[in-house]
Protein backbone atom coordinates (compact mmCIF):
# COMPACT_ATOMS: atom_id res chain seq x y z
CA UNK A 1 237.92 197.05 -58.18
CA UNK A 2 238.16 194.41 -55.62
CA UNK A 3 236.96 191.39 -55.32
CA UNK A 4 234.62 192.08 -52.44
CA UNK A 5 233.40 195.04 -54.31
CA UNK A 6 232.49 192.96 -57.37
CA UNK A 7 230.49 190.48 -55.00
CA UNK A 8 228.57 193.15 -53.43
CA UNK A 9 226.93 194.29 -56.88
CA UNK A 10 226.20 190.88 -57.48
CA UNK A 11 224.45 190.78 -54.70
CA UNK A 12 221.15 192.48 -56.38
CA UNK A 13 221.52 190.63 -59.49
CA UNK A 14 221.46 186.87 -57.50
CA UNK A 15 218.58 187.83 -55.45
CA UNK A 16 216.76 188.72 -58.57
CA UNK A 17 217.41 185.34 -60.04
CA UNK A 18 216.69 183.36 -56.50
CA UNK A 19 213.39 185.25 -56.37
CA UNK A 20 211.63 185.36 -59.72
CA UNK A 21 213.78 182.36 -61.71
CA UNK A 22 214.82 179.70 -59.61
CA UNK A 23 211.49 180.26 -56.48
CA UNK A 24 209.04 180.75 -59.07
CA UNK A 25 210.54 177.12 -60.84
CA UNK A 26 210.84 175.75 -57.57
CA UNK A 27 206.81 176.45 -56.73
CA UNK A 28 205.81 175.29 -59.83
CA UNK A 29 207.36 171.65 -59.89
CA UNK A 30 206.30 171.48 -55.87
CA UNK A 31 202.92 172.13 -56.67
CA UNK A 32 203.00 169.27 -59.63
CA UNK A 33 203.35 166.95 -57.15
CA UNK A 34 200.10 167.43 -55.82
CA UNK A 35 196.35 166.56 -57.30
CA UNK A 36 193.35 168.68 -57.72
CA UNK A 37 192.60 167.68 -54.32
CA UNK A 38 195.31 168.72 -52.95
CA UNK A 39 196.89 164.74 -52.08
CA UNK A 40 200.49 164.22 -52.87
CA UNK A 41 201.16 162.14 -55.95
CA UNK A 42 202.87 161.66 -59.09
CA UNK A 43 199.90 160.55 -60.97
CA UNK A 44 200.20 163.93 -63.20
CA UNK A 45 203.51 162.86 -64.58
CA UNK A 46 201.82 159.76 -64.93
CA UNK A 47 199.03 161.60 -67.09
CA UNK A 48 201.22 163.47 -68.78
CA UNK A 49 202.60 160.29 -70.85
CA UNK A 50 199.16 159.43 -72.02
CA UNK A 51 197.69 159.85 -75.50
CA UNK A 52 195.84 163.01 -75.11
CA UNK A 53 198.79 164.83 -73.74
CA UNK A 54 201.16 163.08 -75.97
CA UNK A 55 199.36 164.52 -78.83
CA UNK A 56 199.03 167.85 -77.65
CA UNK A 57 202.55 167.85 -76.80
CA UNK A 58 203.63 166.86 -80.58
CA UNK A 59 201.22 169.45 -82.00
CA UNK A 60 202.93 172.43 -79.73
CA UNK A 61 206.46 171.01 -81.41
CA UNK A 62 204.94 171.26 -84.73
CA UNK A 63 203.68 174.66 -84.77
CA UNK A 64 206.27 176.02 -83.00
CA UNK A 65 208.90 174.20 -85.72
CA UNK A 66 206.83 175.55 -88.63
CA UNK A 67 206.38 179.21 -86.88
CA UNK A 68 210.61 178.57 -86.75
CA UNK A 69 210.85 177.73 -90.18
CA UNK A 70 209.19 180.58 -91.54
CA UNK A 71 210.37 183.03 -89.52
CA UNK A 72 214.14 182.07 -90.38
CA UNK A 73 212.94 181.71 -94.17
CA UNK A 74 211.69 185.34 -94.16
CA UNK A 75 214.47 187.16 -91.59
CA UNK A 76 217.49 186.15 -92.71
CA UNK A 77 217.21 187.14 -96.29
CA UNK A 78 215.69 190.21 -94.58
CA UNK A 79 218.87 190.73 -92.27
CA UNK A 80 221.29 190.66 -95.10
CA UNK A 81 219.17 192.89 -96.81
CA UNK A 82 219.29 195.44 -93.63
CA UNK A 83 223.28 194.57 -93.37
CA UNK A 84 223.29 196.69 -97.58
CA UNK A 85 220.33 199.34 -96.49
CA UNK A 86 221.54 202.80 -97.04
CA UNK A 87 219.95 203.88 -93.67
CA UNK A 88 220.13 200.43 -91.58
CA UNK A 89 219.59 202.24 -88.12
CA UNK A 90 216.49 203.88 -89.53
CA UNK A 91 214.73 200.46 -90.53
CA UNK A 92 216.38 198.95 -87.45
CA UNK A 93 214.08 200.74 -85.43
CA UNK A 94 210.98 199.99 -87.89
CA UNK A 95 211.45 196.57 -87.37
CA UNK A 96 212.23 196.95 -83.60
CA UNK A 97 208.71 199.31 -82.97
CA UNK A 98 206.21 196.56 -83.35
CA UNK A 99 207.97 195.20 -80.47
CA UNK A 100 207.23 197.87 -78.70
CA UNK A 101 203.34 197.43 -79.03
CA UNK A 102 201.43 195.03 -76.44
CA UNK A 103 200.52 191.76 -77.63
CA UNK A 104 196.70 191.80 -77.42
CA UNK A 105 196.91 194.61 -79.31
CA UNK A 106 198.58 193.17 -82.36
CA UNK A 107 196.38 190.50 -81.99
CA UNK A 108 192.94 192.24 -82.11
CA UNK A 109 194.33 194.49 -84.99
CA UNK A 110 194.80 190.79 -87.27
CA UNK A 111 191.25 189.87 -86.06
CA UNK A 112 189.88 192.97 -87.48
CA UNK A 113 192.62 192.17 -90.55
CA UNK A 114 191.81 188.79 -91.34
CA UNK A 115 187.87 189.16 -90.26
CA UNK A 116 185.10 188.65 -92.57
CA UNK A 117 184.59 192.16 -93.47
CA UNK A 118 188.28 193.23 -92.95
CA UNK A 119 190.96 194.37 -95.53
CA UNK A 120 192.47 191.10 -96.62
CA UNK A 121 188.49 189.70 -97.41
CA UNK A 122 187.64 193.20 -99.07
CA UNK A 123 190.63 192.87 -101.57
CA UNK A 124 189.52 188.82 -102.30
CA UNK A 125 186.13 190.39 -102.61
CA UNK A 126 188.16 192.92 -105.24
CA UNK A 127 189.98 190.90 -107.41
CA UNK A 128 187.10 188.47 -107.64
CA UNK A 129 188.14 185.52 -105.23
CA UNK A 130 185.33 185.84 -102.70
CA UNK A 131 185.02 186.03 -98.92
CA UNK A 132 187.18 183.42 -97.36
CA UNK A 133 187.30 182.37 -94.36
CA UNK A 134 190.80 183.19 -92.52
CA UNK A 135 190.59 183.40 -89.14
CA UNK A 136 190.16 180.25 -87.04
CA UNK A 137 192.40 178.13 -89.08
CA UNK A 138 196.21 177.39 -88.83
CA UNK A 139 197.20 179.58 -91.84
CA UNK A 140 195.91 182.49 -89.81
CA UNK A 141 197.87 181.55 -86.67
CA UNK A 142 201.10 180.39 -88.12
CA UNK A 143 200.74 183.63 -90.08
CA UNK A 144 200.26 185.87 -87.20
CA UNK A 145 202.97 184.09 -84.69
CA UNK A 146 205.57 184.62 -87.13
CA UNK A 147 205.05 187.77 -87.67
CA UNK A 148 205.21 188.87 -83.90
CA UNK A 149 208.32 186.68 -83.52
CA UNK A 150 210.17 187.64 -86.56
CA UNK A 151 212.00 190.89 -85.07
CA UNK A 152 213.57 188.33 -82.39
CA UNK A 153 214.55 186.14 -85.07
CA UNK A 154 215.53 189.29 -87.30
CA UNK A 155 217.96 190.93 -84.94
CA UNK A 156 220.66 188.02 -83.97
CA UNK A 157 220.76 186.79 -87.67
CA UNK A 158 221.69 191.04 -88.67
CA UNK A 159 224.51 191.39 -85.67
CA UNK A 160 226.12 188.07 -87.09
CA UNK A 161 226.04 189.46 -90.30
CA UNK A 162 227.37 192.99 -89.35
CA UNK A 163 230.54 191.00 -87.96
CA UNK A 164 230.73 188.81 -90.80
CA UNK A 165 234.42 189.71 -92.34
CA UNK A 166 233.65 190.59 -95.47
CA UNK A 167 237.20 190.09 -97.11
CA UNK A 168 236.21 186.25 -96.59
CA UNK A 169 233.45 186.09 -98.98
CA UNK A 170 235.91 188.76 -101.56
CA UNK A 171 238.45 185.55 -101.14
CA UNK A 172 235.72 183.01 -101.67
CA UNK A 173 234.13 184.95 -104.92
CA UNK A 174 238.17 185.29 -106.25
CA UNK A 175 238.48 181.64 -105.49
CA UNK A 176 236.05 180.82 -107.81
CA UNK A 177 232.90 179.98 -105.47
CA UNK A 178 229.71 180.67 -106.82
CA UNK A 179 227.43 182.84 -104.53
CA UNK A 180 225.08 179.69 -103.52
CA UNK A 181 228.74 178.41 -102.81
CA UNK A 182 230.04 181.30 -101.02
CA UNK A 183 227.03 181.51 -98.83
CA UNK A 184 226.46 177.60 -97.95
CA UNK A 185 230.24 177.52 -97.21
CA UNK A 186 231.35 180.75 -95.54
CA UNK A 187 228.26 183.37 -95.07
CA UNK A 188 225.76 180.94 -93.29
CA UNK A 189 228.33 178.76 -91.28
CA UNK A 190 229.84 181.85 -89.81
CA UNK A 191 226.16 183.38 -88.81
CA UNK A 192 224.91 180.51 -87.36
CA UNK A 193 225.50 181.42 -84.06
CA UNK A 194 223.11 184.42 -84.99
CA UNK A 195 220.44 181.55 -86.25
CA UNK A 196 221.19 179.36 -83.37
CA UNK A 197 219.97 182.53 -80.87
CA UNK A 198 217.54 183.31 -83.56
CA UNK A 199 215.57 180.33 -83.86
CA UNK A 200 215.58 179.83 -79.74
CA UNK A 201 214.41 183.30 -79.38
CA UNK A 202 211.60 181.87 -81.36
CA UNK A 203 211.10 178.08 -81.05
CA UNK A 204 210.90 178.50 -77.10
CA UNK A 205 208.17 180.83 -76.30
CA UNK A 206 206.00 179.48 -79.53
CA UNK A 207 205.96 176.12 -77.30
CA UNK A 208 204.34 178.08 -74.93
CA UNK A 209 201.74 179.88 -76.91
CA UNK A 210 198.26 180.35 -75.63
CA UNK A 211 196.51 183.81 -76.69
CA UNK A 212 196.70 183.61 -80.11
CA UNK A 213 195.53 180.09 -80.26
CA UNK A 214 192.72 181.19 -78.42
CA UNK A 215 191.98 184.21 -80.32
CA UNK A 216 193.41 183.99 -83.74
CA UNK A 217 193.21 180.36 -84.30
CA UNK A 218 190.06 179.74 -82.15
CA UNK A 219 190.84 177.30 -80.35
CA UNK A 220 191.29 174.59 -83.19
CA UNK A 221 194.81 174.65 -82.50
CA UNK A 222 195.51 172.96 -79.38
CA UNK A 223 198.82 173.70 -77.43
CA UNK A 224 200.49 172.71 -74.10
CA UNK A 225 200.76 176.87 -73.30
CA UNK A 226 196.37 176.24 -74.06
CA UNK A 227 196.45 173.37 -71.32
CA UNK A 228 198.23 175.20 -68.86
CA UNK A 229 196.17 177.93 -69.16
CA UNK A 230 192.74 175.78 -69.07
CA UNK A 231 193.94 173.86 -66.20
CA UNK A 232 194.75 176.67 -63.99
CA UNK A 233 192.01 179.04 -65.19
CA UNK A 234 189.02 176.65 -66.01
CA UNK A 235 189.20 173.10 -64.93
CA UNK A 236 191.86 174.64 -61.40
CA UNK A 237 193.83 171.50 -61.83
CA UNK A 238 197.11 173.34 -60.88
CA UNK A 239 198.63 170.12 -60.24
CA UNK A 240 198.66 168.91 -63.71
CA UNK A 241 199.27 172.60 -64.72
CA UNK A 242 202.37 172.82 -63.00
CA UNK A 243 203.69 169.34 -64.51
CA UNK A 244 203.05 170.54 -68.05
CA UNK A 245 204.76 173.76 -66.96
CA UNK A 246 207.67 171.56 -65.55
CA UNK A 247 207.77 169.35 -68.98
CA UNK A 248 208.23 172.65 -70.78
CA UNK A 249 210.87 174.08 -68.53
CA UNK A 250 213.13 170.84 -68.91
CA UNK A 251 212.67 171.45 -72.76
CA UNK A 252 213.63 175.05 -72.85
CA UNK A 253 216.65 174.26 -70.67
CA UNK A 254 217.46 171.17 -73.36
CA UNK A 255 217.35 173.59 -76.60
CA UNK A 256 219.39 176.07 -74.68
CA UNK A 257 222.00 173.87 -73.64
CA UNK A 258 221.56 172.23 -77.36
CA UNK A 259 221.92 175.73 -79.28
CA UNK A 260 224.98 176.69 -77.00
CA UNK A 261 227.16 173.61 -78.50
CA UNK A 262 228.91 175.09 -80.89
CA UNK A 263 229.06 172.95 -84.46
CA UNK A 264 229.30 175.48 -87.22
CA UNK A 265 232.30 175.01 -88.46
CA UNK A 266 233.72 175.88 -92.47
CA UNK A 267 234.87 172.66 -94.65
């Protein structure tokens, strides 16, 4: 193939990105530069480093660390599990389906869940616990957020496991190595390029949540995805919108270029 050839199907591929990646980033960091009456000024940046935002800004880290945490906690004992399964492509797709489902829906079906009268309260209500309240607190959202996440997190950690070697950990366990040993030493520091993808495939869009705080967590969790979405749909500030939109962007782009250093390395 030459190399004109090669150019012309990139053709499609570069307008894609020019049109709904680099225009749609372009708009948004124009339109940050302008006020809710439409003046042009940097005052929103300016906002943006006060205390309200600062706080909302540390809480979005924090929830989307924790929903991290706990989704790497429960998938990556759950991908070596997968990597030993007798039928791996079968629970492959089980785990891949719920992906498959729309959001809201998965989100209304934990309202009905975690709700006063749902399943989890009727088996408190069983074993002689009590009604409890579940939703509207940041149990139920962490709890929910990692569980719609966790097939993203999941499937890198189980293809860096599948081309784990496994004559490396035989030579480790021969060595001597215990299986703590053999894992902190050899399993996890050649998979981490599997965590690395998994816990960006996670950490980023959790910055960015809105819906479930809204819905699941009523509002008691307070993101920067919640004051985009209040300033464009509510207060129509699209100016300050767009800047916490910008902030975010310039973080993604930071953990992306941060998880693409490679450091795992086996001493």
């Amino acid at each position: 193939m030459s190399v004109r050839s090669r150019n012309l199907f990139l053709v499609p591929y570069t307008l894609w990105i020019v049109l709904f990646v680099a225009a749609p980033i372009a708009l948004i960091a124009y339109r940050s530069l302008f006020d809710v009456e439409g003046a042009l000024t940097l005052d929103n940046y300016a906002r943006f480093f006060t205390p309200v935002y600062l706080r909302m800004t540390l809480s979005s880290f924090w929830y989307a660390l924790l929903i991290t945490l706990f989704s790497l906690l429960v998938a990556y004992p759950a991908a070596w599990a997968l990597t030993r399964a007798k039928h791996k492509q079968l629970w492959l797709l089980l785990i891949i389906l719920p992906t498959w489902i729309n959001l809201l829906l998965k989100v209304y079906a934990f309202l009905g869940i975690f709700g006063t009268y749902g399943s989890v309260n009727q088996l408190l209500e069983l074993v002689g616990i009590g009604t409890q309240q579940i939703l509207f607190t940041d149990f139920s959202f962490v709890f929910v957020s990692v569980y719609i996440f966790i097939p993203f997190m999941i499937l890198p950690i189980f293809n860096a496991l599948e081309e784990l070697n496994p004559s490396l950990v035989f030579a480790a366990r021969d060595l001597g190595a215990s299986a703590w040993t053999t894992f902190a030493k050899v399993v996890f520091p050649l998979t981490i390029d599997g965590v690395k993808a998994g816990c960006q495939a996670v950490f980023i869009p959790a910055l960015s949540l809105f819906m479930i705080t809204r819905l699941v967590a009523g509002n008691r969790v307070i993101t920067l995805g919640t004051a985009i979405e209040q300033h464009f749909l509510v207060t129509q500030d699209w100016g300050m919108g767009s800047t916490i939109a910008v902030f975010l962007i310039l973080v993604m782009v930071a953990i992306m270029f941060a998880a693409g250093q490679r450091k795992g390395v086996i001493r």
